[in-house]
Protein backbone atom coordinates (compact mmCIF):
# COMPACT_ATOMS: atom_id res chain seq x y z
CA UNK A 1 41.97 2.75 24.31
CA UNK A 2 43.62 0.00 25.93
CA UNK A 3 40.96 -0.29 28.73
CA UNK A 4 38.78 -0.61 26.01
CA UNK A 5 40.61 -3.84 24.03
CA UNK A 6 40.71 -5.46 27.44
CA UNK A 7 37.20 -4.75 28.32
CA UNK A 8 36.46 -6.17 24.80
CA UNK A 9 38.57 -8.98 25.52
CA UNK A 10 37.23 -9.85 28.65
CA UNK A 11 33.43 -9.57 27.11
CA UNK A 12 34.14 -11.96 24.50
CA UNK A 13 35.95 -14.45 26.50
CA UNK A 14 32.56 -14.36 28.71
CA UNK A 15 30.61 -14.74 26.16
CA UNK A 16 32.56 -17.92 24.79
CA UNK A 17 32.85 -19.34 27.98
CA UNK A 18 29.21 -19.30 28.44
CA UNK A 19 27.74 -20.31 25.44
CA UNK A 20 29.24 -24.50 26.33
CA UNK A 21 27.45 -23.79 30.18
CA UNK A 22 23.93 -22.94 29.10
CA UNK A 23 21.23 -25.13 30.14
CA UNK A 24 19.00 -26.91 27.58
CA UNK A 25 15.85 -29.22 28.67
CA UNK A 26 16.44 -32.43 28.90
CA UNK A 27 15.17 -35.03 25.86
CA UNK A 28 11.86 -36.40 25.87
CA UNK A 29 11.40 -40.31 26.48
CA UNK A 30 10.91 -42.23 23.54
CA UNK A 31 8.19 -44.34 24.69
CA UNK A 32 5.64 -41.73 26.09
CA UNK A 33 3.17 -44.34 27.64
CA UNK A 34 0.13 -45.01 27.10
CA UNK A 35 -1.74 -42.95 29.58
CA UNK A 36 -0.84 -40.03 27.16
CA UNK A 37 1.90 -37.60 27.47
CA UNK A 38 4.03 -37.84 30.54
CA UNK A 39 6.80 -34.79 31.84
CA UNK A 40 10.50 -35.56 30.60
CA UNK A 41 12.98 -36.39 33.57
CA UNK A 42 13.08 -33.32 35.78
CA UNK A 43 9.55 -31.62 36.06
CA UNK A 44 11.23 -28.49 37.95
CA UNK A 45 12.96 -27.73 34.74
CA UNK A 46 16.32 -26.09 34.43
CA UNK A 47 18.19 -24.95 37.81
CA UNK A 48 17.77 -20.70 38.03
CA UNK A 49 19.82 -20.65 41.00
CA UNK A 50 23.91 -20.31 39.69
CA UNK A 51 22.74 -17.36 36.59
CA UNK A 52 20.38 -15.42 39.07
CA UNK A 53 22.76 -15.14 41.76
CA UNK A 54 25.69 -13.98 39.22
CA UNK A 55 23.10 -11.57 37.83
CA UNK A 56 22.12 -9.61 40.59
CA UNK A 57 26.16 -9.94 41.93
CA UNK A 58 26.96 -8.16 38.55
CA UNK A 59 23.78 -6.01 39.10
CA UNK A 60 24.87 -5.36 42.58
CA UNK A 61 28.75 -4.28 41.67
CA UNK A 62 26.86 -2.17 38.78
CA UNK A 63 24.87 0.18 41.15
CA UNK A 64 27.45 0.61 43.67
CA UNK A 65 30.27 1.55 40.90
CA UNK A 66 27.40 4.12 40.18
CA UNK A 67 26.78 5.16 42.79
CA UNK A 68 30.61 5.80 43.93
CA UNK A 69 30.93 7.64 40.53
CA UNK A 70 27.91 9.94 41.95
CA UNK A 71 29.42 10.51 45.13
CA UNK A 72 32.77 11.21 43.88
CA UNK A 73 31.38 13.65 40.96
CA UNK A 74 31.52 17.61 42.20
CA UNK A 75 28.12 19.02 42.65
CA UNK A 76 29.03 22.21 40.72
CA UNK A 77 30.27 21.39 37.95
């Protein structure tokens, strides 16, 4: 049960943490020109690169604590 509470912990702390780092597009201008609409500031749009290579680290340590679970289980049993 304890594991638990500090898995829970842990999650929520995350998941606080988080929530103040996630990206949001940047404002449009307020004068859009007069050649019609025009892209706001960045036209790549938000950087992927710092949550995709945390995802598949987390997706990564996932498999191989699976796969060590596997390994470790008895085939009879």
């Amino acid at each position: 049960m304890k594991k638990f509470k500090a898995s829970l912990v842990l999650f929520a702390l995350g998941i606080i943490f988080s929530v103040g780092v996630m990206a949001q597009p940047p404002r449009p201008p307020l004068n859009q020109g007069s050649s019609g609409n025009q892209s706001p500031g960045n036209p790549t749009g938000a950087p992927l690169d710092p949550g995709t290579g945390i995802l598949l680290i987390l997706a990564a340590g996932y498999g191989l604590k699976k796969f060590y679970d596997l390994r470790k289980k008895p085939v009879y049993s």
